[in-house]
Protein backbone atom coordinates (compact mmCIF):
# COMPACT_ATOMS: atom_id res chain seq x y z
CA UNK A 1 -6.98 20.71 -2.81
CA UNK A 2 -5.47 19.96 0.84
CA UNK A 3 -3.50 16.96 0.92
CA UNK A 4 -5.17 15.03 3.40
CA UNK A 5 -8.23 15.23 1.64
CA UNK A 6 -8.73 12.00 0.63
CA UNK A 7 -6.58 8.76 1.36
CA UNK A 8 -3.19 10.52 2.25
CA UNK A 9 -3.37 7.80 4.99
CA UNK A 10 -0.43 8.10 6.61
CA UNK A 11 -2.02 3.23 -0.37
CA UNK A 12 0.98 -1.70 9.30
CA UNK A 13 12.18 -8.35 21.79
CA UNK A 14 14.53 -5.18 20.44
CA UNK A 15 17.36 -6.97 18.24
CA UNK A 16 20.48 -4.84 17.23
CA UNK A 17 20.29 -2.94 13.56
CA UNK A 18 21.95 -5.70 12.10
CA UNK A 19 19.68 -8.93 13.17
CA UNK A 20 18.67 -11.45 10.60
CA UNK A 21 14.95 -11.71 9.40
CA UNK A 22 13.38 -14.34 8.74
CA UNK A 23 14.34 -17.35 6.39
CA UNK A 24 12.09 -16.26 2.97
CA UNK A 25 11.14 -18.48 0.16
CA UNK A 26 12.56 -16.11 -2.49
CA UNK A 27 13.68 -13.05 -3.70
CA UNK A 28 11.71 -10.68 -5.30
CA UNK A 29 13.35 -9.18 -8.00
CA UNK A 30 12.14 -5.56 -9.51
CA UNK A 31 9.68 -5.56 -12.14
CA UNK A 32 8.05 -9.34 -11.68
CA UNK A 33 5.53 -10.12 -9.72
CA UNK A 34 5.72 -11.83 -6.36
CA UNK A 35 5.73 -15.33 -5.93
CA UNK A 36 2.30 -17.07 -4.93
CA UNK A 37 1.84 -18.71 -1.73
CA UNK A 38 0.96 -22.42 -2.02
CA UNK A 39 -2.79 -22.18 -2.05
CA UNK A 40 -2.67 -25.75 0.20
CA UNK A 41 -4.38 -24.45 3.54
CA UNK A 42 -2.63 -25.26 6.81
CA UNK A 43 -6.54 -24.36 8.17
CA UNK A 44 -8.94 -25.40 5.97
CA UNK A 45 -12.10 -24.31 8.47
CA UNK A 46 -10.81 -20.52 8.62
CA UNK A 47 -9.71 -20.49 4.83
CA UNK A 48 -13.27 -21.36 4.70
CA UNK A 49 -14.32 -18.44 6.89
CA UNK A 50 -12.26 -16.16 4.65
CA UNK A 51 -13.88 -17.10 1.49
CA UNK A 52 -17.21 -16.57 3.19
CA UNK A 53 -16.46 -12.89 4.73
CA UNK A 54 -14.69 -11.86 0.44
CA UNK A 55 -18.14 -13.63 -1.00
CA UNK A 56 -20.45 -11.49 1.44
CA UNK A 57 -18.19 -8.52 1.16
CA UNK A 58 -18.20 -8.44 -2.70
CA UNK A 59 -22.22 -9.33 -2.96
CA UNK A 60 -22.53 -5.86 -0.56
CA UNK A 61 -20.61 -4.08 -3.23
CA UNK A 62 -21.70 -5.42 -6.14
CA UNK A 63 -25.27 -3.66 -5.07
CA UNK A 64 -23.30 -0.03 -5.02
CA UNK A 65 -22.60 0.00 -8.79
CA UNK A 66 -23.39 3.36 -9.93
CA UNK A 67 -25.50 3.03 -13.84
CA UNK A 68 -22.93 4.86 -14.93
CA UNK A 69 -20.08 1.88 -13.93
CA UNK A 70 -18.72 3.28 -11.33
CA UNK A 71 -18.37 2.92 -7.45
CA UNK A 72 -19.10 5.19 -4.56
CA UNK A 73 -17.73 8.48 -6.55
CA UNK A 74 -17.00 9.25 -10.30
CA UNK A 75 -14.60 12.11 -9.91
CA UNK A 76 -12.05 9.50 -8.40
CA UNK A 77 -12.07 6.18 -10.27
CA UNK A 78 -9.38 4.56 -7.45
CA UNK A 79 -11.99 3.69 -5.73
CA UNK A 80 -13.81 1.84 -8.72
CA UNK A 81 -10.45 0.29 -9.37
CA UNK A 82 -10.16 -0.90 -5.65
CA UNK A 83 -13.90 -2.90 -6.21
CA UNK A 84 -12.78 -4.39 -9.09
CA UNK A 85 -9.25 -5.52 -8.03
CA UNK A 86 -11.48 -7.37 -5.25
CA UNK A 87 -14.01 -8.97 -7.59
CA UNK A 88 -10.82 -10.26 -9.78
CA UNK A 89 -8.95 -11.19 -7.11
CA UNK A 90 -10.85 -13.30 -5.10
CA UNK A 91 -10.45 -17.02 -4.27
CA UNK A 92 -13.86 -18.33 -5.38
CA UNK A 93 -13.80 -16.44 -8.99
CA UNK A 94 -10.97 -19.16 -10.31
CA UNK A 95 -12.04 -18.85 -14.01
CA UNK A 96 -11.47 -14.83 -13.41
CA UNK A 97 -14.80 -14.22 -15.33
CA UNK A 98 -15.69 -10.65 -16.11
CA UNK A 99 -18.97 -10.81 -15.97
CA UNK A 100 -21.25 -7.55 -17.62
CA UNK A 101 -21.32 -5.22 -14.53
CA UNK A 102 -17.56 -5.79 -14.36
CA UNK A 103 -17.21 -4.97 -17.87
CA UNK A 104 -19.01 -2.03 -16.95
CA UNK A 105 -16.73 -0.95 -14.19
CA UNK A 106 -13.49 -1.33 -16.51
CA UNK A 107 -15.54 0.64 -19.39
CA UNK A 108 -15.99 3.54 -17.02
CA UNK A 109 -12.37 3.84 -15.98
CA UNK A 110 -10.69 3.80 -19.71
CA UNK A 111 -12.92 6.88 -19.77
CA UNK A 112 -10.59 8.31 -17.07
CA UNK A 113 -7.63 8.02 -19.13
CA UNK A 114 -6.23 11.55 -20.30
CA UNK A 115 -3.99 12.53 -22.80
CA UNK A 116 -1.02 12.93 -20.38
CA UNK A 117 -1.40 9.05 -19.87
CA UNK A 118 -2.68 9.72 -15.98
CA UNK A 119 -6.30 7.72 -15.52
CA UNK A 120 -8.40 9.92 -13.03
CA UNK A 121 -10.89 12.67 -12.25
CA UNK A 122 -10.49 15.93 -10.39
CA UNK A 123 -7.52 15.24 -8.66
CA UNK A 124 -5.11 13.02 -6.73
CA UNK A 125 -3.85 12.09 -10.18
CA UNK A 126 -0.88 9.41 -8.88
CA UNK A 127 -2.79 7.74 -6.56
CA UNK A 128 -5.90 7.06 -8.74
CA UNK A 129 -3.48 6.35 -11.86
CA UNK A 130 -1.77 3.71 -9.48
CA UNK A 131 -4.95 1.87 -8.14
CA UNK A 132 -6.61 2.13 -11.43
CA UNK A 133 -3.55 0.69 -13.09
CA UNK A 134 -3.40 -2.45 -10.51
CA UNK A 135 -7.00 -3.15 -11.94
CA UNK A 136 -6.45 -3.36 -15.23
CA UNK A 137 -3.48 -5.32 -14.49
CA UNK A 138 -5.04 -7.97 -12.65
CA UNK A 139 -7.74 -8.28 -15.53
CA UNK A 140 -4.99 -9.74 -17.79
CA UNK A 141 -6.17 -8.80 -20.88
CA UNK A 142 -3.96 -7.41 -23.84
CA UNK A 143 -6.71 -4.96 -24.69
CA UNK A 144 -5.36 -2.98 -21.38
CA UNK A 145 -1.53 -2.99 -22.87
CA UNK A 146 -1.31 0.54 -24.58
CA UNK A 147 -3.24 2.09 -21.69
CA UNK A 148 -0.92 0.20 -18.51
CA UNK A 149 2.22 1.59 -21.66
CA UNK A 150 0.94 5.22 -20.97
CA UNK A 151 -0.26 5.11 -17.26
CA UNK A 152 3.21 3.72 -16.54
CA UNK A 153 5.13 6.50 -18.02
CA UNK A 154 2.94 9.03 -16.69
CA UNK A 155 3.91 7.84 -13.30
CA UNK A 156 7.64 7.42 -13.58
CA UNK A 157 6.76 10.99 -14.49
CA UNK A 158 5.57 11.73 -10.95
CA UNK A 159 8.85 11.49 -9.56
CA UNK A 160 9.60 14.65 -7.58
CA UNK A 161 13.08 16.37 -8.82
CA UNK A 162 14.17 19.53 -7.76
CA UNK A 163 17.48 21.92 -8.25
CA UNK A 164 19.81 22.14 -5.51
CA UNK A 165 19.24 25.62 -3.29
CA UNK A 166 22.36 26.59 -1.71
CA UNK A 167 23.60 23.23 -2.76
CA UNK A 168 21.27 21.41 -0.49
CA UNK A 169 19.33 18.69 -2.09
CA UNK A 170 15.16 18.87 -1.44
CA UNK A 171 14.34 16.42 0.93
CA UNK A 172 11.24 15.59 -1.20
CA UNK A 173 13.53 14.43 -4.19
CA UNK A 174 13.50 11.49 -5.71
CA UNK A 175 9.32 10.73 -4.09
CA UNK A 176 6.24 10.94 -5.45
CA UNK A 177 3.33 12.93 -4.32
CA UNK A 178 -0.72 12.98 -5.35
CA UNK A 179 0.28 14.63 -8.37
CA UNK A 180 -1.38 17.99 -7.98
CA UNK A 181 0.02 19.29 -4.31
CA UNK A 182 3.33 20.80 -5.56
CA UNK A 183 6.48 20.39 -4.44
CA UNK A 184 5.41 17.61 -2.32
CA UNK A 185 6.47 13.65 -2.03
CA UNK A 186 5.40 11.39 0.62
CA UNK A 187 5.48 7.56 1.73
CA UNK A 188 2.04 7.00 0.28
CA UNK A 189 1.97 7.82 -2.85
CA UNK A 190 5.59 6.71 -3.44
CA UNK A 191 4.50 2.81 -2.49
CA UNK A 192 1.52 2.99 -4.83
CA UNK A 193 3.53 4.29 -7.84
CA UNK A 194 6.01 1.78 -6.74
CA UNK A 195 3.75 -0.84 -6.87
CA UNK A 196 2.06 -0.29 -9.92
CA UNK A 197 5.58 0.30 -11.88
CA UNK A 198 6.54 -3.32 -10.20
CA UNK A 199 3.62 -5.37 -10.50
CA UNK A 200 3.32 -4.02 -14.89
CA UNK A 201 6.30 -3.95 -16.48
CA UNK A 202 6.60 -7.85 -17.61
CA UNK A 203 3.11 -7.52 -18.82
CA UNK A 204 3.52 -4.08 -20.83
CA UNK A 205 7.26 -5.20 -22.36
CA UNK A 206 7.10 -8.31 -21.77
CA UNK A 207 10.71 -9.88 -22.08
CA UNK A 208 12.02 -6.60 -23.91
CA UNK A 209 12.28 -4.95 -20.49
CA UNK A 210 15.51 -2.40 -21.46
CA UNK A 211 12.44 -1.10 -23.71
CA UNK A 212 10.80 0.13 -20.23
CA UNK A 213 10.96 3.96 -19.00
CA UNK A 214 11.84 3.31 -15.49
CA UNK A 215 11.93 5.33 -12.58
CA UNK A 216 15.19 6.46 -11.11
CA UNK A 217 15.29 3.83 -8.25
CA UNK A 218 18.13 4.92 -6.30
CA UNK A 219 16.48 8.45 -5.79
CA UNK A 220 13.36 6.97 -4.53
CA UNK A 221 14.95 4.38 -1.85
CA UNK A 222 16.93 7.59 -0.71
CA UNK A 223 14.09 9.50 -0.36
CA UNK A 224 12.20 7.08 1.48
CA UNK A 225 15.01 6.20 4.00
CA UNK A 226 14.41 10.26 4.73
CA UNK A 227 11.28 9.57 5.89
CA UNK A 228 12.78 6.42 8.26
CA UNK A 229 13.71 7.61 11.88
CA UNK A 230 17.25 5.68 11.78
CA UNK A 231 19.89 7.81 12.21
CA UNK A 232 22.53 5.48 10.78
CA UNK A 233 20.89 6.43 7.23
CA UNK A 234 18.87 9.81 7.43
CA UNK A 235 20.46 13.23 8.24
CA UNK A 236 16.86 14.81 8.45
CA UNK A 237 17.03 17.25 11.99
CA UNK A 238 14.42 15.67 13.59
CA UNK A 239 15.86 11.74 13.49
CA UNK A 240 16.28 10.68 16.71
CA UNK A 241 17.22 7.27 18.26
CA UNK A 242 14.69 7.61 20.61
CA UNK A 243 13.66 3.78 21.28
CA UNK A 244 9.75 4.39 20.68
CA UNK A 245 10.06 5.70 17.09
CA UNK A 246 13.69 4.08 15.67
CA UNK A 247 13.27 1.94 11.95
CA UNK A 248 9.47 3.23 11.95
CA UNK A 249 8.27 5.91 8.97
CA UNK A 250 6.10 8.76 9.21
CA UNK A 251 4.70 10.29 6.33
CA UNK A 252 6.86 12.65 4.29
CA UNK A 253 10.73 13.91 5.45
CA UNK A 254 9.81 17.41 6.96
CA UNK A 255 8.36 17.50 10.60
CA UNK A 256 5.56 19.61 10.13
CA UNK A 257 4.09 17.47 7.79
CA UNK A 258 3.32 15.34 9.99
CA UNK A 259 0.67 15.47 12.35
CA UNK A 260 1.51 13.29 14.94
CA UNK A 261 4.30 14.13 16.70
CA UNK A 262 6.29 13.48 20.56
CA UNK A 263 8.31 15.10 22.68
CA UNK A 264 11.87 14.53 23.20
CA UNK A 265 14.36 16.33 25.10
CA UNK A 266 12.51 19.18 24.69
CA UNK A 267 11.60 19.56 21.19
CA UNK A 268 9.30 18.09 19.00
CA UNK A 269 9.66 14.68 17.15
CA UNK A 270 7.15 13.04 14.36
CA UNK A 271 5.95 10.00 15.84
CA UNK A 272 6.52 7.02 13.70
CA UNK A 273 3.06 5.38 12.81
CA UNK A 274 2.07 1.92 11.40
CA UNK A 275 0.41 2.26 7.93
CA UNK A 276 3.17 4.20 6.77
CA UNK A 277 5.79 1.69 8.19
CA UNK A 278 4.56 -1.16 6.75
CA UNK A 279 4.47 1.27 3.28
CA UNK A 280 7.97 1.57 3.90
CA UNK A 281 8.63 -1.82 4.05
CA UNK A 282 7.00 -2.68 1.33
CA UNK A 283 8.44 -0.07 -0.64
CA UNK A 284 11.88 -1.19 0.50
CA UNK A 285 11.22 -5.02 -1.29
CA UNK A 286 9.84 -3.42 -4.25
CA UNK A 287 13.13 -1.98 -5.05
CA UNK A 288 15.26 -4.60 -3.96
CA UNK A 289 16.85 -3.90 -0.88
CA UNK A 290 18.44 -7.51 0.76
CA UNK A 291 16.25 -8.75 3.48
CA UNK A 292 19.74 -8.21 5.81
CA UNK A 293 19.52 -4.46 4.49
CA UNK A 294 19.68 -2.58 8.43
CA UNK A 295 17.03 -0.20 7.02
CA UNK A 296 14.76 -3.08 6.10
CA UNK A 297 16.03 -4.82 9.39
CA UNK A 298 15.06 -1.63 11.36
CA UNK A 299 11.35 -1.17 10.26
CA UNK A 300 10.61 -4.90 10.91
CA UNK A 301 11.90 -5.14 13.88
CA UNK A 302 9.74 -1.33 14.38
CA UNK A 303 6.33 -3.35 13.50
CA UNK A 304 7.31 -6.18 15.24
CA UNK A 305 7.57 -3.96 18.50
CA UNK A 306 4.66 -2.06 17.53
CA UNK A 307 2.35 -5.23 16.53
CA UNK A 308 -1.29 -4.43 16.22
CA UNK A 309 -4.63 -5.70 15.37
CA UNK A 310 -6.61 -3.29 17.57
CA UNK A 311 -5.31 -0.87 15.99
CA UNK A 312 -3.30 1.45 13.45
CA UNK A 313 0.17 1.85 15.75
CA UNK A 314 0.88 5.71 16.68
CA UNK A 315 -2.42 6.59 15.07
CA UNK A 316 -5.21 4.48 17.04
CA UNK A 317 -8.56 4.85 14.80
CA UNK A 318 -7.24 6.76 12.00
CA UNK A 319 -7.01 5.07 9.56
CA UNK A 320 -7.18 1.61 11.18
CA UNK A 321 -8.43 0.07 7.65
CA UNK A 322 -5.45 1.28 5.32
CA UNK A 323 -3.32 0.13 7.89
CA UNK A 324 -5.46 -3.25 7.72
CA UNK A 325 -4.83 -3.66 3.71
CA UNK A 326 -1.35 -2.43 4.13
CA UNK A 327 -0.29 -5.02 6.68
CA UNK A 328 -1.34 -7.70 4.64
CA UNK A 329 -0.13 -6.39 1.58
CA UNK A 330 3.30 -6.17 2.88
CA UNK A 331 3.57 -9.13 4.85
CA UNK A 332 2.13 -11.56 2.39
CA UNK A 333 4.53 -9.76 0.13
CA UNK A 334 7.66 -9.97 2.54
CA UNK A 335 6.84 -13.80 2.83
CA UNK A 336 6.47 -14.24 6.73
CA UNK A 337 4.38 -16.31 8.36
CA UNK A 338 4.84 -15.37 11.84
CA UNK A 339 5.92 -11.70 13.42
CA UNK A 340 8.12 -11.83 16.45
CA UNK A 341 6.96 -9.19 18.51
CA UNK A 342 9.11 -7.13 21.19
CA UNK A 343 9.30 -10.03 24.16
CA UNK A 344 10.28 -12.68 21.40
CA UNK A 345 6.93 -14.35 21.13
CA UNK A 346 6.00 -15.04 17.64
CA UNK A 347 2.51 -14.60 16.70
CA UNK A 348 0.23 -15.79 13.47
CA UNK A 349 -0.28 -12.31 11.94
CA UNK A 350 -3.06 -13.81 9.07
CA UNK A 351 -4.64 -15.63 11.79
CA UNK A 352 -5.00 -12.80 14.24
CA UNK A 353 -5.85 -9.90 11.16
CA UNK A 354 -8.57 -12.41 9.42
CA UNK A 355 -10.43 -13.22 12.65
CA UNK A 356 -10.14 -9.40 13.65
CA UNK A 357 -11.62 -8.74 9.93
CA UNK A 358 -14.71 -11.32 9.75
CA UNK A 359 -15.51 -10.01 13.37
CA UNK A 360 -15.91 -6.39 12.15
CA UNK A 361 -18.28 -7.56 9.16
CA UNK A 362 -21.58 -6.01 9.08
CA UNK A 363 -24.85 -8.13 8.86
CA UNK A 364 -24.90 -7.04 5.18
CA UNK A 365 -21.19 -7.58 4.75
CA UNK A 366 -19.70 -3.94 4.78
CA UNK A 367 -17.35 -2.79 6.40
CA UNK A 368 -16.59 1.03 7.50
CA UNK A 369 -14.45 2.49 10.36
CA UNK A 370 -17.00 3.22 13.14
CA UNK A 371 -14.70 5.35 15.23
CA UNK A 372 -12.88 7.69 12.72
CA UNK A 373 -13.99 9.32 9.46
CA UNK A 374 -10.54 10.50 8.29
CA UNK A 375 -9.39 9.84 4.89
CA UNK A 376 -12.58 8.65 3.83
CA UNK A 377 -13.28 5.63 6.15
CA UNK A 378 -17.00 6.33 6.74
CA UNK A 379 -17.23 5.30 3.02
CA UNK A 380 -18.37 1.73 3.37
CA UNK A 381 -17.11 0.98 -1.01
CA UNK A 382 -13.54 2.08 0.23
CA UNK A 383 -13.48 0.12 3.51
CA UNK A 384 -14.75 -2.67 2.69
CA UNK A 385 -12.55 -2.74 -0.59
CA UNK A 386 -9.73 -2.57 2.08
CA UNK A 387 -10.92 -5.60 4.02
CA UNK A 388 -12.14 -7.32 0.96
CA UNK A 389 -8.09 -6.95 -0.66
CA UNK A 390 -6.74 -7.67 2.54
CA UNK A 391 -8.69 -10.92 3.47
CA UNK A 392 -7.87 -12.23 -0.34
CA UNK A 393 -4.16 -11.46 0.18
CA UNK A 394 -4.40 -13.51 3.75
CA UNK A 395 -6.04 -16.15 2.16
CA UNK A 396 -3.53 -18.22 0.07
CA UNK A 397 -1.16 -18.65 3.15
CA UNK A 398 -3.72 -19.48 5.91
């Protein structure tokens, strides 16, 4: 199956490397979950607006419920797992009921499990292990424990290691790929597995974490900052301090797999792209590198420069609703209010992304990319799932 066949979706003034971010509320630490926002709303009337665009978004979905229990496509239950993270996650459900057609949904995906402890269909076995595993996370129930036990192992077994050829290391070592491409790694898939490792291990081992497989950390944060175009920390041939592309990502450490691409004094140079910087980003606080880290320094200040609600940065259309759900994701997660962008205004980034959201609501509250059908964003389940996550993960802070 070709990689970009479903979501590979490239799971967002010019300081010096070593500027400060932002002041942050805390520190995240690897393996607990992040901190809430306080839920008191600095704008009650848009909060309101919010809650109104999730409600309509979830009542469209809750009509695409396949009898079976699933949503949109059985051979790839992420995308069940994505509907039902929404339907638990969402600001007016505060008693988290389950109600039967959600029981439904989470009956359908424990019949995804397999043996190997992976929880998917045909394919794409990381990345539908990692959704589905968020899922049954956020239904909190202890029923879920042996399963989130298995999945997790299964996907510290996803990390990517190869033997040394003529004592070069494989730039894809120490990332994570779909699971059934090869010899392959990229940004992607390494922030979902990253994600789903992070957000599960207090609630699988509780307070017995030195019981927990864990990934090997320190190969995955060096495999990601070879997919970072910053010289100072990546070797890769085709890093260049070019000022367009410097502290962005693009998807995977080798130039041709990546589609998008510049010229530079004469040769060719992958063009770093939003969705996958703000998956760096994020990837970067899930395993604990200092907010004064230059690498984590480097892509903010990248987005910052490259701040966009029009659309996905390097990439335009494609993919403009991953990017969506991955900006809030990481931002809400990084803990800033505000994004200074490259003439040192600061702008509101939930204000400007939840207004841009609720404005490209259908009548019958779906969403779907009008202008690009790559990685599946014709699919109104998956896009509005996006917009849905992303508009519940605004919310709190608004």
């Amino acid at each position: 199956m070709k990689r970009s066949t479903f979501i590979r979706l490239a799971l967002g003034a010019s300081a010096s490397l070593g500027a400060a971010l932002p002041s942050l509320p805390t520190t995240i630490a690897r393996g607990e979950p992040a901190a809430d926002v306080p839920a008191q709303a600095k704008n009650r009337s848009l909060q309101l607006e919010i809650e109104h665009a999730i409600d309509q978004g979830l009542a469209f979905l809750k009509t695409k419920q396949d009898a079976a229990g699933f949503w949109s496509n059985a051979d790839y239950p992420a995308l069940t797992g994505l509907v039902l993270n929404g339907f638990l996650s969402s600001p007016t459900n505060a008693d988290k009921t389950h109600p039967d057609f959600i029981q439904k949904g989470f009956k359908y995906l424990l019949s995804c499990a397999k043996p190997d402890g992976g929880i998917y269909g045909k394919g794409l076995a990381n990345y539908n292990t990692c959704v589905v595993v968020m899922a049954l996370a956020a239904a909190g129930s202890d029923a879920y424990g042996d399963t989130l036990r298995k999945a997790r192992e299964f996907l510290i077994g996803q990390q990517n290691f190869y033997p040394k050829q003529d004592g070069k290391m494989n730039p894809y070592e120490g990332g994570i790929g779909y699971g059934d491409d090869g010899p392959h790694s990229d940004v992607s898939n390494t922030t979902f597995a990253l994600e789903a490792l992070r957000a599960t291990q207090s609630q699988v081992y509780g307070q017995d974490v030195a019981a927990a497989k864990d990934l090997n950390w320190d190969a995955a944060v060096a495999f990601l900052q070879r997919c970072q175009n910053l010289p100072q920390t990546n070797a890769q041939p085709w890093v260049t301090g070019d000022p367009k592309n410097v502290g962005g990502f693009i998807y995977t450490p080798i130039a041709e797999d990546n589609h998008a691409e510049d010229d530079m004094d004469g040769k060719k140079v992958p063009r770093s792209y939003g969705s996958m910087s703000y998956s760096g980003l994020l990837s970067y606080i899930y395993a604990d590198l200092g907010k004064q880290d230059p690498r984590v320094t480097a892509v903010y200040e990248w987005l910052g420069r490259n701040y966009s609600v029009k659309e996905n940065p390097g990439l335009g259309s494609s993919g403009l609703f991953y990017y969506y759900h991955t900006m809030a994701k990481t931002l809400a997660t990084y803990g800033a209010d505000e994004i200074q962008l490259a003439g040192g205004k600061s702008v509101n980034w939930r204000h400007d992304l939840s207004l841009k959201l609720i404005n490209l609501q259908a009548g019958n509250g779906s969403w779907v990319n009008s202008e690009s059908g790559r990685w599946w964003e014709k699919d109104p389940v998956l896009v509005s799932s996006y917009c849905v996550r992303a508009l519940e993960m605004i919310h709190p802070g608004v």
